[in-house]
Every structure is written in structure tokens, then in C-alpha cells.
C-alpha atoms as a PDB file:
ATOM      1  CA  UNK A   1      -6.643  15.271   6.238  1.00  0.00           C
ATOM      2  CA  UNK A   2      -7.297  11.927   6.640  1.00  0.00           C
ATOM      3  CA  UNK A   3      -8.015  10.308  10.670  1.00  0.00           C
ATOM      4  CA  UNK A   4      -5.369   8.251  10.418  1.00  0.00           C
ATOM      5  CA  UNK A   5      -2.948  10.768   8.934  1.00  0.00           C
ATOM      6  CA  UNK A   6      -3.654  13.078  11.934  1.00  0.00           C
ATOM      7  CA  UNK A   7      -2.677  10.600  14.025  1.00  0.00           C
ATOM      8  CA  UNK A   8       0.938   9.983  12.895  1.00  0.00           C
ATOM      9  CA  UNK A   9       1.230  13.532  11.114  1.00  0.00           C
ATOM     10  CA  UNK A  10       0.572  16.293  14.091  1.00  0.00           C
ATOM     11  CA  UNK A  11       1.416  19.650  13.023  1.00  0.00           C
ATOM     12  CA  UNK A  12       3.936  20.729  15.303  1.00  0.00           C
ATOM     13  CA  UNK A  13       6.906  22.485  14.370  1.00  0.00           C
ATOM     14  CA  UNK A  14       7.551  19.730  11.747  1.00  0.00           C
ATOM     15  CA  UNK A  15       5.431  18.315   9.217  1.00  0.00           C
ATOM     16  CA  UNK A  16       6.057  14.954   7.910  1.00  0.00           C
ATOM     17  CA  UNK A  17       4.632  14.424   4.088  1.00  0.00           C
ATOM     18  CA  UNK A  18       5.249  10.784   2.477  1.00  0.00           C
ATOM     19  CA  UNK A  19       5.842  11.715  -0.984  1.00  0.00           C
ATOM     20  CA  UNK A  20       5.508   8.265  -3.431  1.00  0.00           C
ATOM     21  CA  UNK A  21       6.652   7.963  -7.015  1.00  0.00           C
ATOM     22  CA  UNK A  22       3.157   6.251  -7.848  1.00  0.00           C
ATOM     23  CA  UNK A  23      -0.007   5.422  -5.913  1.00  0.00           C
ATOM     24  CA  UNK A  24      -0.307   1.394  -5.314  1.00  0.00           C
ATOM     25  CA  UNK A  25       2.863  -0.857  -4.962  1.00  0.00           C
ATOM     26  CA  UNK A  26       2.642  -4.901  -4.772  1.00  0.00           C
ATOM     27  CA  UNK A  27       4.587  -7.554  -3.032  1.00  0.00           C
ATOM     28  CA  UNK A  28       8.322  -7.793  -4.918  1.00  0.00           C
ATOM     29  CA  UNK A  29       8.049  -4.086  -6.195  1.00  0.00           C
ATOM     30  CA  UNK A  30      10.418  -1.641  -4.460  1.00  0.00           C
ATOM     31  CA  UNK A  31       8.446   1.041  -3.406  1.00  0.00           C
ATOM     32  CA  UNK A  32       9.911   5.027  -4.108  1.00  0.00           C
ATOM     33  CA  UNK A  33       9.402   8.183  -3.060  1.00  0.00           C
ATOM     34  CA  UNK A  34      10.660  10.807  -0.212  1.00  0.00           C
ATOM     35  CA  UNK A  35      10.105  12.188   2.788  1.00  0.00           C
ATOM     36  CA  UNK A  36       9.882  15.971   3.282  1.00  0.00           C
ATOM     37  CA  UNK A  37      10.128  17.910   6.691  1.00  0.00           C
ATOM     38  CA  UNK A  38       9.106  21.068   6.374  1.00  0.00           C
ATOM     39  CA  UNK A  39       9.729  23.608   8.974  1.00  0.00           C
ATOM     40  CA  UNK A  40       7.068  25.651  10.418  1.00  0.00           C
ATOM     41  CA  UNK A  41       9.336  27.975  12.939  1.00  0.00           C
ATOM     42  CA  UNK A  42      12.359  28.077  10.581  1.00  0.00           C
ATOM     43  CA  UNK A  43      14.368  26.197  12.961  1.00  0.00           C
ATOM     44  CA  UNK A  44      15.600  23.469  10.521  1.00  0.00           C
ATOM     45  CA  UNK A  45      18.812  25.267  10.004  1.00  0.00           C
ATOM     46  CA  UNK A  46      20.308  24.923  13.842  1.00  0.00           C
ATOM     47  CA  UNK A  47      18.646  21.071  13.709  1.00  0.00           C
ATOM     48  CA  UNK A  48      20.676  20.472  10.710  1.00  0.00           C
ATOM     49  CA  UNK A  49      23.564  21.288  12.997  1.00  0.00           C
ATOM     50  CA  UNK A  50      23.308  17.983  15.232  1.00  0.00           C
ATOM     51  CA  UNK A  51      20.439  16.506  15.160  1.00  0.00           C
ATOM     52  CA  UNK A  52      19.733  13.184  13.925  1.00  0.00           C
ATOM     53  CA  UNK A  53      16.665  11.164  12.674  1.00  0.00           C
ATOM     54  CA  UNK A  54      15.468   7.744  12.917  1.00  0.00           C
ATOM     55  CA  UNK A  55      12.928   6.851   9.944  1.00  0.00           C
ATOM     56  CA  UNK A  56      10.532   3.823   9.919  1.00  0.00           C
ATOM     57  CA  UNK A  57       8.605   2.432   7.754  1.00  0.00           C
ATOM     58  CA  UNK A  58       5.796  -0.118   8.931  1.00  0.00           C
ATOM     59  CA  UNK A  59       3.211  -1.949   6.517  1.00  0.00           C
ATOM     60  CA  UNK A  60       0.199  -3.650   8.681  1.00  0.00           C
ATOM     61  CA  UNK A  61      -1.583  -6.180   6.430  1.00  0.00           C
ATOM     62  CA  UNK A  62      -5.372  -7.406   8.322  1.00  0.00           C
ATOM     63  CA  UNK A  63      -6.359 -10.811   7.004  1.00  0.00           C
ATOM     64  CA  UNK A  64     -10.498 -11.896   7.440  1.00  0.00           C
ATOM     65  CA  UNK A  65     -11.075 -15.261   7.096  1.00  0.00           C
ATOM     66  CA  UNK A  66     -14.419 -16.706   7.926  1.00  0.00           C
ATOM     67  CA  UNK A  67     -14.891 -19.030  10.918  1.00  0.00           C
ATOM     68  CA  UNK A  68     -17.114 -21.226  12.813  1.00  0.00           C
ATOM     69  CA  UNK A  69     -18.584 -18.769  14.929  1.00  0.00           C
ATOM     70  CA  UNK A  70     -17.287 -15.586  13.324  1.00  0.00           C
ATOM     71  CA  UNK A  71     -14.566 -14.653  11.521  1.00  0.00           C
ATOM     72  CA  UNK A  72     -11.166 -14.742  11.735  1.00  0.00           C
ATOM     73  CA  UNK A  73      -8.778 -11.687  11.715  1.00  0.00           C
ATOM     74  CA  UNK A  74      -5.445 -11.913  11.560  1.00  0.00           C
ATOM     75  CA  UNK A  75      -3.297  -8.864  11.365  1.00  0.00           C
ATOM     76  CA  UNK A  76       0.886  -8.898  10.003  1.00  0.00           C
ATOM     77  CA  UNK A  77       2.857  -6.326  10.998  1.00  0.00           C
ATOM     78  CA  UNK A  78       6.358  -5.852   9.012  1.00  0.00           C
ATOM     79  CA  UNK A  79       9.103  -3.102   9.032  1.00  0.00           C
ATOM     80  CA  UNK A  80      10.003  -1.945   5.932  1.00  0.00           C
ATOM     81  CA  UNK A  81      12.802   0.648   6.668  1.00  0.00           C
ATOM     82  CA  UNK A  82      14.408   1.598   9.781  1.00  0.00           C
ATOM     83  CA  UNK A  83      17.375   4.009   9.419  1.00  0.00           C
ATOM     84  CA  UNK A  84      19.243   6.545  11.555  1.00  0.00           C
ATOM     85  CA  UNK A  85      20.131   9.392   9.379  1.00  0.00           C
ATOM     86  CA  UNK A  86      21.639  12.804  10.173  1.00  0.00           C
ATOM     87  CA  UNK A  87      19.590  16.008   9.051  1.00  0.00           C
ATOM     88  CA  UNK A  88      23.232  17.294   7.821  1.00  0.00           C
ATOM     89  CA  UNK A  89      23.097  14.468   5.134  1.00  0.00           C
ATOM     90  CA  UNK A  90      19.833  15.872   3.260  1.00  0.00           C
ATOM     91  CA  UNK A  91      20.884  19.538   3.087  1.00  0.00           C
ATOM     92  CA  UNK A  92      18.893  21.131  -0.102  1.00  0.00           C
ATOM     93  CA  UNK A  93      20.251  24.082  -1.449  1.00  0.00           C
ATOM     94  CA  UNK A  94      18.293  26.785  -1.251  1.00  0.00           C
ATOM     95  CA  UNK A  95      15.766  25.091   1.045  1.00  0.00           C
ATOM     96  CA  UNK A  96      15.439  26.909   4.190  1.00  0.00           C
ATOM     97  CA  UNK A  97      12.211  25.465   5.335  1.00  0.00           C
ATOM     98  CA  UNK A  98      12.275  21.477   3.289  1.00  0.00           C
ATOM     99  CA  UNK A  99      14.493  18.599   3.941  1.00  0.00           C
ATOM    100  CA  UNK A 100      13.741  15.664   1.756  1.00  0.00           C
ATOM    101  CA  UNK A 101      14.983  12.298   2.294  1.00  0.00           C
ATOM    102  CA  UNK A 102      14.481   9.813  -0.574  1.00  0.00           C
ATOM    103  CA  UNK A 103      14.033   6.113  -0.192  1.00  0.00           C
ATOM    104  CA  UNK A 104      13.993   2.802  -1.820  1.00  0.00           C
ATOM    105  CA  UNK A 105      12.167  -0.052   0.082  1.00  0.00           C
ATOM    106  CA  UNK A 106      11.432  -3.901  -1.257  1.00  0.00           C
ATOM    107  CA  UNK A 107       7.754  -4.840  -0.375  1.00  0.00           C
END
């Protein structure tokens, strides 16, 4: 695992997993895939129950440009998704452990 995928994906009782349709996407594509929770406890069942979820998806973009001195950095930070879903919505059948939520975002 990746450093920067520890950071946002902590195993807890959760897992998150970013599941894309292909590996590099550029600007005016619409980018595919799912996300999958996967339950560690086997809890997912009662959290399908009530529980919502609120998904975001952030692209940073960091810019260098040289400069007098020293360079320039310049960093761009846009949201690419931000939805409140209910588990309930993404029931799989036959998936007691899985949810996966598919999505569609223009980059």
C-alpha cells in the first residue's frame, strides 16, 4: 500500500477500494469506475438499515513554474463528485460483506 493510500484508506471496519474502468483519464473524459466497501466485522447488513454516505471526489493538480528566485508552485484543488447516498440504494445480492457504488464523473 501506497503512503498516500494509507492515509485516506485506514483499515477499520470498512475498507474503501477506488475501482476505475482504465488507468489514466484526461481533461473532457468522464472518468468510470466504483467504489466498494467491504466489511471487515460483517456489520454492513444493520448499516444498510439507515445509514447514509456522503462520497467525494477531489482532484489536486500542482503547477511548477520557474521564477526569479525559485520556482513557482501553484496547486488547484477541484471537486469532482459530492453525493449523499443511502447504503440501502447499493444492496448487491448475495453480497454480505461488498457494497459497490458506481460512478460517472466529467474531468
Amino acid at each position: 500500500m501506497e503512503a498516500n493510500e494509507a492515509k485516506y484508506n485506514i483499515n477499520g471496519n470498512i475498507n474503501i477500494k477506488v475501482v476505475l474502468n482504465k488507468v489514466c483519464y484526461f481533461p473532457g473524459e468522464n472518468m468510470t469506475g466504483r467504489i466498494q466497501l467491504i466489511s471487515n466485522k460483517g456489520f454492513i447488513q444493520e448499516c444498510k438499515k439507515f445509514s447514509e454516505i456522503i462520497i467525494t471526489i477531489t482532484q489536486i493538480s500542482q503547477y511548477k513554474y520557474p521564477g526569479d528566485a525559485h520556482d513557482v508552485i501553484e496547486k488547484e484543488v477541484t471537486t469532482l463528485m459530492n453525493s449523499k447516498m443511502s447504503f440501502s440504494d447499493f444492496i448487491q445480492i448475495g453480497e454480505e460483506r461488498a457494497i459497490n457504488i458506481p460512478f460517472i464523473v466529467f474531468i
